[in-house]
C-alpha atoms as a PDB file:
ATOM      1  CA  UNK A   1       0.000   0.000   0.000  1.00  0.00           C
ATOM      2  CA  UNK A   2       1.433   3.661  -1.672  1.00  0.00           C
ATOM      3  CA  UNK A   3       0.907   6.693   1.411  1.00  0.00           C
ATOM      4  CA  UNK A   4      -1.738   9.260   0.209  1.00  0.00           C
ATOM      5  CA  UNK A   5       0.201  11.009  -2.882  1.00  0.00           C
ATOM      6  CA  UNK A   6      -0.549  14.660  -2.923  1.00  0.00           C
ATOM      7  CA  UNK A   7       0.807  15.518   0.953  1.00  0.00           C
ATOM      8  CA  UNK A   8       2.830  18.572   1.793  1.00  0.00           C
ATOM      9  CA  UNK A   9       5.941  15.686   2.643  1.00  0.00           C
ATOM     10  CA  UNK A  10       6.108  14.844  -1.041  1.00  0.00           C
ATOM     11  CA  UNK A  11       5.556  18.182  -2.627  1.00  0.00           C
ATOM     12  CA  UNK A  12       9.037  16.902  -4.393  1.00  0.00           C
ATOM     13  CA  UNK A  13       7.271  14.596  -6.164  1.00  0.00           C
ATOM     14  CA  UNK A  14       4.890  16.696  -7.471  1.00  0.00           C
ATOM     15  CA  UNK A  15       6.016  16.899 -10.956  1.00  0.00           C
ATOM     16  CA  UNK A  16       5.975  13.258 -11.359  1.00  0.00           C
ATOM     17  CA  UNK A  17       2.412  12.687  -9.928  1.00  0.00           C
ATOM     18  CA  UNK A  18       1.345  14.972 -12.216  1.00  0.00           C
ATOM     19  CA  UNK A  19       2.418  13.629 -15.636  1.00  0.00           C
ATOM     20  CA  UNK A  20       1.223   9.651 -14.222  1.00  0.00           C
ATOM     21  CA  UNK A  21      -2.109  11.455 -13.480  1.00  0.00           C
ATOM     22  CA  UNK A  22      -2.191  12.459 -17.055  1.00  0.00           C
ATOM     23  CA  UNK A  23      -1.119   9.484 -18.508  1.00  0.00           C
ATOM     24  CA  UNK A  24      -3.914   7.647 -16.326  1.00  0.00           C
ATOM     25  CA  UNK A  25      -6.254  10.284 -17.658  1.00  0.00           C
ATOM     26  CA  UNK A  26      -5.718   9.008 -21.516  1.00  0.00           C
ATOM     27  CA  UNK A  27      -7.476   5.845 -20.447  1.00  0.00           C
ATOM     28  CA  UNK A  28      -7.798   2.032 -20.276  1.00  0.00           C
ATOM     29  CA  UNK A  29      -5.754   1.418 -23.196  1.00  0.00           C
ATOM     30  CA  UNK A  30      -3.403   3.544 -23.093  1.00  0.00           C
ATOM     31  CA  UNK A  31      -2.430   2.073 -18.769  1.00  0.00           C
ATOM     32  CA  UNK A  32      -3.015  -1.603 -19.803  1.00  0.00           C
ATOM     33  CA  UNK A  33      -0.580  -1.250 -22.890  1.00  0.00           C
ATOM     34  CA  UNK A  34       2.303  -0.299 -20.071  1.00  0.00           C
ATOM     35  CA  UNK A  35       2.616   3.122 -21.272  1.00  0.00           C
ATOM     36  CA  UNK A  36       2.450   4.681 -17.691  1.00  0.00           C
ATOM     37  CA  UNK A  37       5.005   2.110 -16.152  1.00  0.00           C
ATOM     38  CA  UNK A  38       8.012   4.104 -16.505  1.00  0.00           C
ATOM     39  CA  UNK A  39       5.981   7.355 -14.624  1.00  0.00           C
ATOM     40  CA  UNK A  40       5.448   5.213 -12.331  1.00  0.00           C
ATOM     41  CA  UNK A  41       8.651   3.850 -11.890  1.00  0.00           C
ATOM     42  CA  UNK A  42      10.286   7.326 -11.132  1.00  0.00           C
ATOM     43  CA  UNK A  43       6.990   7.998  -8.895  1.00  0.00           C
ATOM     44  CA  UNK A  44       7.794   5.294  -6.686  1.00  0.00           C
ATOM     45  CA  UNK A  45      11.784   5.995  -6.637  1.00  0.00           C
ATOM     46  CA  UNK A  46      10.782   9.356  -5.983  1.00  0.00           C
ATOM     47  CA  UNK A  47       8.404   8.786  -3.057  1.00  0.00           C
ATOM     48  CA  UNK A  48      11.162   5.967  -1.414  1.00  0.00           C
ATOM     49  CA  UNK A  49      13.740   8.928  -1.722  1.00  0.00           C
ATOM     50  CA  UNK A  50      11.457  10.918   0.163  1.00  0.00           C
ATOM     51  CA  UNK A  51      10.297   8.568   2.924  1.00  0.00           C
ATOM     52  CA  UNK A  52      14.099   7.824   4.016  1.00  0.00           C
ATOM     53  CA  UNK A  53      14.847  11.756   4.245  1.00  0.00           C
ATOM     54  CA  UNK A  54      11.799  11.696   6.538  1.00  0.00           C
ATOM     55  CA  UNK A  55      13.150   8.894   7.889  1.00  0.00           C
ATOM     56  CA  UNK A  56      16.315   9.669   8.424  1.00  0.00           C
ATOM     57  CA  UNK A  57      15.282  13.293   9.998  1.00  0.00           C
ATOM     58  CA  UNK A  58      12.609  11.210  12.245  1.00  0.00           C
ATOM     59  CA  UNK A  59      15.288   9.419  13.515  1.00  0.00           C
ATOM     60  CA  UNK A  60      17.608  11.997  14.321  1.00  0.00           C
ATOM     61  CA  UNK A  61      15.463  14.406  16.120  1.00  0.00           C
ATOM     62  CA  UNK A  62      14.975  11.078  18.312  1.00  0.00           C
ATOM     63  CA  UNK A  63      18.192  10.225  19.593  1.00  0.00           C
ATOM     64  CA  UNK A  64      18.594  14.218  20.192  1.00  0.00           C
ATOM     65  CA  UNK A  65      15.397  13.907  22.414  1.00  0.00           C
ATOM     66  CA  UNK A  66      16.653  10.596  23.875  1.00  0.00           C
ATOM     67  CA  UNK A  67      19.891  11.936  24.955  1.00  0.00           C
ATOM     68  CA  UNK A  68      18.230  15.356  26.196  1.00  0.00           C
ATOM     69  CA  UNK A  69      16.168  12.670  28.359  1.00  0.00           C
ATOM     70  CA  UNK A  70      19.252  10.978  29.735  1.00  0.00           C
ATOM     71  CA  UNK A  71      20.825  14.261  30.512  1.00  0.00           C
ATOM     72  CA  UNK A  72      17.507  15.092  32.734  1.00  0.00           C
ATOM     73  CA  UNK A  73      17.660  11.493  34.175  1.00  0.00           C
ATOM     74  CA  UNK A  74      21.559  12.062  35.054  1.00  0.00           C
ATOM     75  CA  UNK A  75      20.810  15.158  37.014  1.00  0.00           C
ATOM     76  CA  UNK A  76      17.751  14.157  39.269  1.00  0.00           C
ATOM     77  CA  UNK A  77      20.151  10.917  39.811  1.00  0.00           C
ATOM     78  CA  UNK A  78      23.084  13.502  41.231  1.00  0.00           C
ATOM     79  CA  UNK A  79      20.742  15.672  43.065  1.00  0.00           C
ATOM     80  CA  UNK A  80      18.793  12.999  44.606  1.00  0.00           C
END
């Protein structure tokens, strides 16, 4: 399962979402002949690149939390 497309974390992607939108807009045919695949392709490379800056950034801003946590824990310890 794809996350909702149009969401202001993959405003990136924009470009991309846009053209597969009008290639799934010339119909039927035109998706079941695999002429939207490669729109897609770059879509989904696009939205991975995306989720593992979020990611990565998501991770980050929790060990800085964490360790802010352990520096709180470290000084009740020293005044207790």
């Amino acid at each position: 399962m794809h996350p909702h497309l149009h969401t202001k974390d993959n405003i990136a992607c924009e470009e991309i979402m846009t053209a597969l939108e009008e290639c799934h807009a010339k119909g039927f045919i035109w998706k079941s002949m695999g002429m939207c695949t490669e729109t897609k392709d770059k879509l989904t490379l696009c939205l991975r690149a995306e989720r593992l800056k979020r990611t990565a950034n998501n991770r980050q801003s929790s060990r800085a939390k964490r360790e802010q946590i352990r520096k709180i824990w470290a000084d009740i310890d020293e005044n207790s």
